[in-house]
N, C-alpha and C. Protein backbone atom coordinates (compact mmCIF):
# COMPACT_ATOMS: atom_id res chain seq x y z
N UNK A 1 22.39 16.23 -12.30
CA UNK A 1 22.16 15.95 -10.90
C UNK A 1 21.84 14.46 -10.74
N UNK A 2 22.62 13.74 -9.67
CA UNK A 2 22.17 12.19 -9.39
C UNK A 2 21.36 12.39 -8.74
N UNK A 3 20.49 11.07 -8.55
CA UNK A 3 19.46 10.76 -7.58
C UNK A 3 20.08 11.11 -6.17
N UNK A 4 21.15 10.25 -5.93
CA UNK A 4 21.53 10.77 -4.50
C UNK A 4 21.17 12.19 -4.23
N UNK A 5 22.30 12.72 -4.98
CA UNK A 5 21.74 14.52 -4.48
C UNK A 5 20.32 14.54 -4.51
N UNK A 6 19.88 14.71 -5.40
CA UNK A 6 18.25 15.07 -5.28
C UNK A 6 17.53 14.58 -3.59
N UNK A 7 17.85 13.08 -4.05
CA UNK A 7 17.35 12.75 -2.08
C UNK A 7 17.74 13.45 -0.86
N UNK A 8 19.50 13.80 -0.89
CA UNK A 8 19.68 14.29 0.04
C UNK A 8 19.66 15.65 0.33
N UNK A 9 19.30 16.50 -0.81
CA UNK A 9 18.79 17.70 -0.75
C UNK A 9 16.91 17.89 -0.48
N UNK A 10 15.93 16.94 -0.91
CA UNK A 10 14.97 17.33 -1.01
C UNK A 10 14.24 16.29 -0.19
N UNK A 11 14.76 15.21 0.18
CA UNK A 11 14.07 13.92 1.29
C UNK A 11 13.13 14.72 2.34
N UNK A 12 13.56 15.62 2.73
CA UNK A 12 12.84 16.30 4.12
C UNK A 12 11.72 17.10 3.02
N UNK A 13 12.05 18.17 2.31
CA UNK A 13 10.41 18.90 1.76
C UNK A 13 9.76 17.54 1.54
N UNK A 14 10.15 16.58 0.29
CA UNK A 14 8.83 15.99 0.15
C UNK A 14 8.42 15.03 1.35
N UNK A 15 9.13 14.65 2.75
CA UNK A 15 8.41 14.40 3.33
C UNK A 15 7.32 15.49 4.29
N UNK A 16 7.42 16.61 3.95
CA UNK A 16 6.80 17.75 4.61
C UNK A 16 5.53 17.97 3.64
N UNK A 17 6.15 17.95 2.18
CA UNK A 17 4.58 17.73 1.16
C UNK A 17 3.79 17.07 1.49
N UNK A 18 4.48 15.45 1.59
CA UNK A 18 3.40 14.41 1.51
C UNK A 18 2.42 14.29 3.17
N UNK A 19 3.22 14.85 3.76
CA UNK A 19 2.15 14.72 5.42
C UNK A 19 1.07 15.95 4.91
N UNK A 20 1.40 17.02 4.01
CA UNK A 20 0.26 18.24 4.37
C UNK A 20 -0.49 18.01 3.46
N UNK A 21 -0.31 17.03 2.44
CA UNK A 21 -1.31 16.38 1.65
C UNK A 21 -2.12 15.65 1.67
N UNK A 22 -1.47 14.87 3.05
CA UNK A 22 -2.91 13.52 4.00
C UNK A 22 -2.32 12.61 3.71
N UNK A 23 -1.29 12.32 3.62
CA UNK A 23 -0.67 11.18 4.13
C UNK A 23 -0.56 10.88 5.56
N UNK A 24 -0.92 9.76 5.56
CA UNK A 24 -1.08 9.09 7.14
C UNK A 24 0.61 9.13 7.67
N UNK A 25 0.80 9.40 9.07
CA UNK A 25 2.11 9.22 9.40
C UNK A 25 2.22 7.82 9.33
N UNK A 26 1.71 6.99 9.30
CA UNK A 26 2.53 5.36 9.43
C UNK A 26 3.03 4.65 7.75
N UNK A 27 2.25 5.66 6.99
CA UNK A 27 2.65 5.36 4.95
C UNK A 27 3.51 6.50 4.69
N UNK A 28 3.51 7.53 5.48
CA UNK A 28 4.33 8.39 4.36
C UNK A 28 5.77 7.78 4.33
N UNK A 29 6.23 7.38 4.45
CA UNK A 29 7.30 6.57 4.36
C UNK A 29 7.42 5.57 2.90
N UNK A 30 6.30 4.92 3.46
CA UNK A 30 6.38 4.50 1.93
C UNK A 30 6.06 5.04 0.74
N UNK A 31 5.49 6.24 0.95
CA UNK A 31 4.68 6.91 -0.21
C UNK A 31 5.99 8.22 -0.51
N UNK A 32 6.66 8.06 0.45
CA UNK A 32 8.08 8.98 -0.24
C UNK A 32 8.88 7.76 -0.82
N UNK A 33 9.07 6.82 -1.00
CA UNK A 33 9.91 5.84 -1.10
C UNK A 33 8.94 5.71 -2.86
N UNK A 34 8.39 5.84 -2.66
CA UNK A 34 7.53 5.57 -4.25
C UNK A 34 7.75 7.29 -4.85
N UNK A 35 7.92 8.61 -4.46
CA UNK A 35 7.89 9.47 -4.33
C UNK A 35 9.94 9.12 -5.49
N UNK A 36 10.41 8.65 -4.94
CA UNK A 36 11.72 8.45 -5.11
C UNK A 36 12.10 7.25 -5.87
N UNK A 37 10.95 6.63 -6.37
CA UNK A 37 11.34 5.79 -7.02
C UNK A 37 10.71 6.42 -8.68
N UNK A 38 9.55 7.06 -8.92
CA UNK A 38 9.16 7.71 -9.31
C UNK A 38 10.32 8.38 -10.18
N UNK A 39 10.78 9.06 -9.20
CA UNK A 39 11.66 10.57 -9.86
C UNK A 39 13.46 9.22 -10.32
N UNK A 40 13.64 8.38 -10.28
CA UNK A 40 14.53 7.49 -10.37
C UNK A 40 13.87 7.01 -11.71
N UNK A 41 12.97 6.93 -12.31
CA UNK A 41 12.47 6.12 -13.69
C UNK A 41 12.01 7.15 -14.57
N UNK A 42 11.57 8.79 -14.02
CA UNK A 42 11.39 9.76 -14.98
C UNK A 42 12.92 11.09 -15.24
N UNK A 43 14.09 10.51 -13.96
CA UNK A 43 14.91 11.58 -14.25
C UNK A 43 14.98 11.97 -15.89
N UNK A 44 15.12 11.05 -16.28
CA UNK A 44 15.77 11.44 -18.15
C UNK A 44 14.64 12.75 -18.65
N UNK A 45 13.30 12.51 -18.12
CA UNK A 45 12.61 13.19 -18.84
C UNK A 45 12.41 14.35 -18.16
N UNK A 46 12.93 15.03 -16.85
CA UNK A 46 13.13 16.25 -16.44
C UNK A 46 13.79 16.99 -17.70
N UNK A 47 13.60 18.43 -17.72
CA UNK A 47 14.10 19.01 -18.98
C UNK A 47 14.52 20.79 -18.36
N UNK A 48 14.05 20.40 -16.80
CA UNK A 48 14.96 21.78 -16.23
C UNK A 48 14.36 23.07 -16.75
N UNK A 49 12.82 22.83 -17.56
CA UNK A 49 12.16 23.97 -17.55
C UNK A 49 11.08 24.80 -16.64
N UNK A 50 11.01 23.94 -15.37
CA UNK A 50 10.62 24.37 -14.14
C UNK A 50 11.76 23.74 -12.52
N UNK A 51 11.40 24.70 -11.64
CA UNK A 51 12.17 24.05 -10.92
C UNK A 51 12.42 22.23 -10.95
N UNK A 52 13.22 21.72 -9.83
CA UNK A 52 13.15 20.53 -9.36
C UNK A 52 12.02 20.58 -8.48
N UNK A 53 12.13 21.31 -7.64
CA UNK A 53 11.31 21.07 -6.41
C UNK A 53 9.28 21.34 -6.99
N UNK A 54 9.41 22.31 -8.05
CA UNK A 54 8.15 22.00 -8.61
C UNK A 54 7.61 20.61 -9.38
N UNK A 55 8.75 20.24 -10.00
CA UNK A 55 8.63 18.83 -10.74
C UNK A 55 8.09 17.70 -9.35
N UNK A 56 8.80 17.70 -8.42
CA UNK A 56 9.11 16.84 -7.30
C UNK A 56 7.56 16.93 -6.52
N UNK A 57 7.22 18.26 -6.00
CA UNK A 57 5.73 18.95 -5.82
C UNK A 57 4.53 18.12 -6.62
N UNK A 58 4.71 18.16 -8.37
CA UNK A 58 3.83 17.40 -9.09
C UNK A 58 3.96 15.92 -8.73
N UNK A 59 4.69 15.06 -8.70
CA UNK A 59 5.07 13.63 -8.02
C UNK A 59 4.33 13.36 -6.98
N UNK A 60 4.43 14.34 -5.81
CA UNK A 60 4.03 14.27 -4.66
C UNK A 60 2.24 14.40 -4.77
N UNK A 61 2.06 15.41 -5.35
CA UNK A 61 0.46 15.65 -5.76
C UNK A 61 -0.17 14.59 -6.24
N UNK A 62 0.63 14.19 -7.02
CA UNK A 62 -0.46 12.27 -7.65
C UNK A 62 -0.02 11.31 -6.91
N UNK A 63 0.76 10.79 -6.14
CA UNK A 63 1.20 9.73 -5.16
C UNK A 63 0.32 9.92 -3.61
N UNK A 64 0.38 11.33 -3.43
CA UNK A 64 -0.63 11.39 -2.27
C UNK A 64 -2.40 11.10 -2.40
N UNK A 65 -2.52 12.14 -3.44
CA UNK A 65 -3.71 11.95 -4.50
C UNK A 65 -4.08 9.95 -4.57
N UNK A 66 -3.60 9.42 -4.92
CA UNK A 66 -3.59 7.81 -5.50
C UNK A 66 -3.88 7.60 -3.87
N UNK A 67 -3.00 7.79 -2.65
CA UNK A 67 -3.03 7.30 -1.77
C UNK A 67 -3.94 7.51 -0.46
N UNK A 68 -4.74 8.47 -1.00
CA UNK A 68 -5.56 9.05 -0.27
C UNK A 68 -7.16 8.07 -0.45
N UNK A 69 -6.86 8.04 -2.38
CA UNK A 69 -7.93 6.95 -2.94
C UNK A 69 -8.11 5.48 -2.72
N UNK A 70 -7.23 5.12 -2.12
CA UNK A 70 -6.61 3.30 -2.08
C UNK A 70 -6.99 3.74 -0.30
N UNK A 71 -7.12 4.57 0.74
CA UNK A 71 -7.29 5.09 1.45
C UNK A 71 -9.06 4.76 1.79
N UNK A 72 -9.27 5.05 0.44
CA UNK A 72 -10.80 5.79 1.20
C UNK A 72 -11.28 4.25 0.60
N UNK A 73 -11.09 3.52 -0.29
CA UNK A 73 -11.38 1.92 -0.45
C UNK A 73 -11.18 1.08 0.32
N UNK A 74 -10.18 1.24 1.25
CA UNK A 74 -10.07 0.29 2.27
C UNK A 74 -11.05 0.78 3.20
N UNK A 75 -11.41 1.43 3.36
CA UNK A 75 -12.33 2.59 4.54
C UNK A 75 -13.89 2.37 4.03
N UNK A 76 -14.23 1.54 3.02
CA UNK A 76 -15.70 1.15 2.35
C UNK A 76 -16.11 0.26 3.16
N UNK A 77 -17.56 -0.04 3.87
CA UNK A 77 -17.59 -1.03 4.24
C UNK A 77 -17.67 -2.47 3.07
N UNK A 78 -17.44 -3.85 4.14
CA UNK A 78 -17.57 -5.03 2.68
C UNK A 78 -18.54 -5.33 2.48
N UNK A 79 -19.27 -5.00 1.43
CA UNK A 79 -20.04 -5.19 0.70
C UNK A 79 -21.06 -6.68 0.76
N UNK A 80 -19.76 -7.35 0.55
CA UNK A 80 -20.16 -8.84 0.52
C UNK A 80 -20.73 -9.28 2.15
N UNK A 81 -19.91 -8.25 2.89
CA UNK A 81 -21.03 -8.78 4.12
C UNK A 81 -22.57 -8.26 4.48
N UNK A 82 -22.42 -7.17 3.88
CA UNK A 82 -24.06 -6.82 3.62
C UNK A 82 -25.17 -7.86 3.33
N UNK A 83 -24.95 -8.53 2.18
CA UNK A 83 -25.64 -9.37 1.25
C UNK A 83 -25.03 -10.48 0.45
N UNK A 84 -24.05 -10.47 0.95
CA UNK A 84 -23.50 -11.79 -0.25
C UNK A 84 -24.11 -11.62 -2.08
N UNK A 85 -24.57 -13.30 -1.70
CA UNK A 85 -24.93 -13.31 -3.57
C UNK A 85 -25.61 -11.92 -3.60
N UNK A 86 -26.77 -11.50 -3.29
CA UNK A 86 -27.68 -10.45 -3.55
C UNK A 86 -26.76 -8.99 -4.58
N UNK A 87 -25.74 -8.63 -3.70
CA UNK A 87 -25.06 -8.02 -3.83
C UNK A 87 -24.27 -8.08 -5.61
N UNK A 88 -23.66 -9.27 -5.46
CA UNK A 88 -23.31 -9.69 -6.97
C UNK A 88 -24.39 -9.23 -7.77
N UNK A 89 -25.47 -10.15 -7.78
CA UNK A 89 -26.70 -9.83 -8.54
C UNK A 89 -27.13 -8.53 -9.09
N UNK A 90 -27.23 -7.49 -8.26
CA UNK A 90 -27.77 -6.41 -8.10
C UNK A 90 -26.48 -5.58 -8.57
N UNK A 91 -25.01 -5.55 -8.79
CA UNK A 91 -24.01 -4.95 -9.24
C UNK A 91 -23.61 -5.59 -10.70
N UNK A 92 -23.82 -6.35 -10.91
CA UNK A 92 -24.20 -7.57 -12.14
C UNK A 92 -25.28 -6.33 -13.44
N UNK A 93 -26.40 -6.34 -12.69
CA UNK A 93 -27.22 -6.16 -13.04
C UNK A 93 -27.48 -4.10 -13.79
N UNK A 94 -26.78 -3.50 -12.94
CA UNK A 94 -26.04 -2.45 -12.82
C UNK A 94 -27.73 -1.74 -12.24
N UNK A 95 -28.51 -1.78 -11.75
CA UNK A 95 -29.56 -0.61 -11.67
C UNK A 95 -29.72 -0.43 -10.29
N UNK A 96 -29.09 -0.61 -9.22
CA UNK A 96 -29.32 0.23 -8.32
C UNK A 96 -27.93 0.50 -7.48
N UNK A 97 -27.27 1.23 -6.92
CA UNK A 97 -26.21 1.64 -6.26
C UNK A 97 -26.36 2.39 -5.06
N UNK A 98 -25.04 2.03 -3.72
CA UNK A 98 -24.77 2.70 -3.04
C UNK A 98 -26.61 2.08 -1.85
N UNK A 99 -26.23 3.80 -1.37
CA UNK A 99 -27.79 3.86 -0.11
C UNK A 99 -29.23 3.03 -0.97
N UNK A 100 -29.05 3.53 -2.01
CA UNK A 100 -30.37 2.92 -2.63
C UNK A 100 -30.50 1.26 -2.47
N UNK A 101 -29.76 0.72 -3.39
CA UNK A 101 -29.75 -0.81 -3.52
C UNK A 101 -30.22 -1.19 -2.06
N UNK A 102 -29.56 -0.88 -1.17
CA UNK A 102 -29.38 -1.56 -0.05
C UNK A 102 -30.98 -1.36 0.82
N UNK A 103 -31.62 -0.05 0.93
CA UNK A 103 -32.99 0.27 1.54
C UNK A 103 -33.80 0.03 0.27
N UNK A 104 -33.61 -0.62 -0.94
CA UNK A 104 -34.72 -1.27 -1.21
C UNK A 104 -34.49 -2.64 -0.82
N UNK A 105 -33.45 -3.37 -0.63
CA UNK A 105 -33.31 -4.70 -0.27
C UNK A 105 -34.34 -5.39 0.86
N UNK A 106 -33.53 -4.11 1.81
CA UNK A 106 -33.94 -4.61 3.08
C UNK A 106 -35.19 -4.04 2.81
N UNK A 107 -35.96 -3.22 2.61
CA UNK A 107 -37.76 -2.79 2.64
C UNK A 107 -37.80 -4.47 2.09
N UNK A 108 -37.41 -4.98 0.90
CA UNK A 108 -38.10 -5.98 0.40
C UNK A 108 -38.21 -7.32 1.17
N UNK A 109 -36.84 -7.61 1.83
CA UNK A 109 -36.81 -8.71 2.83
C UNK A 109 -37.80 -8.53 3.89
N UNK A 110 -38.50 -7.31 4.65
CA UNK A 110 -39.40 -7.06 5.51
C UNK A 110 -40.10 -7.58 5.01
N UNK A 111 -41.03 -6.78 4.44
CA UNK A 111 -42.42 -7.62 3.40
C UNK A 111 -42.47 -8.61 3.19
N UNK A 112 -41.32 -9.61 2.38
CA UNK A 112 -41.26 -11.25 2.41
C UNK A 112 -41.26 -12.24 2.80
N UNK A 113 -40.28 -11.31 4.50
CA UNK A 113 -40.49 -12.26 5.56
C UNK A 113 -38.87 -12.96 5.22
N UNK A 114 -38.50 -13.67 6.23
CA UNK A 114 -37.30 -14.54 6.41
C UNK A 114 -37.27 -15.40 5.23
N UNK A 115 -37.85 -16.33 4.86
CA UNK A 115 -38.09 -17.21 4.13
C UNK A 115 -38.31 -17.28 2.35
N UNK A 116 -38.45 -15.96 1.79
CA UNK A 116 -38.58 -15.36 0.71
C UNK A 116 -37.81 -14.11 0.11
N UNK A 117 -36.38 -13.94 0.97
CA UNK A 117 -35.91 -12.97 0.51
C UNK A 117 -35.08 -13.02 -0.53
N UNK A 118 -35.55 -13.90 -1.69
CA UNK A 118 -35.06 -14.12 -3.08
C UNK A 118 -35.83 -13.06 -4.02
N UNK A 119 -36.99 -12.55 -3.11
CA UNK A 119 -38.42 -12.25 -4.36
C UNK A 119 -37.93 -10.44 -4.05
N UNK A 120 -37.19 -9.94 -3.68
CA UNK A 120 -36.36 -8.79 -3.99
C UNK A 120 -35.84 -8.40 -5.06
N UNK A 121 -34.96 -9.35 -5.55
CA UNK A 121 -34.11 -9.74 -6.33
C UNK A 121 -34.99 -9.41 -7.95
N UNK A 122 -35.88 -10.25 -8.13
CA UNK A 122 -36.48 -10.11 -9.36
C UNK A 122 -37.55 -9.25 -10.23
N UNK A 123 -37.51 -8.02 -9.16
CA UNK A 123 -38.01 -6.67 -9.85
C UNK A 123 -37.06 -6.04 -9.88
């Protein structure tokens, strides 16, 4: 089977996979286009011991999967606008993360006052 066929038989399911998987309507487009580029660099290693459309199913499962994750990273707030250097420091440093780091920061900048919010930093 060529690629062509495969596309023009199966273009519509996996774009029906990749939307019920959470693909955004404005990427699934591209995320079938990777979906198809995918199955274009592993044809050789299809071996026709499960369907196509199951093989095609697994493709779709880690491309949506990946895209859901690159998804939820853009969707983080930036960090660096929180705190700048502080931030480095304290991820540098590896001991506090997430909600924590941040409500001990700020408790510590209260207490210090405007003018001393370095003295956070060094406990």
């Amino acid at each position: 089977m060529t690629l062509e066929e495969i596309f023009e038989e199966n273009a519509a399911y996996v774009w029906r996979v990749l939307r019920r998987l959470g693909v955004g309507e404005a990427d699934v487009e591209d995320v079938c286009q990777e979906v198809f580029l995918t199955v274009h660099r592993k044809l050789d290693t299809f071996d026709g011991s499960s369907a196509l459309r199951t093989w095609l199913y697994g493709i779709c499962l880690r491309l949506a999967s990946e895209y859901r994750q690159r998804r939820r990273r853009r969707q983080l707030p930036h960090r660096g606008r929180l705190v700048g250097r502080e931030w480095r420091q304290l991820r540098h440093r590896g001991r506090l993360v997430g909600r924590e780091w941040r409500f001990r920061l700020d408790r510590e900048r209260l207490r210090a006052g405007d003018g001393r919010r370095d003295r956070a930093l060094q406990e």
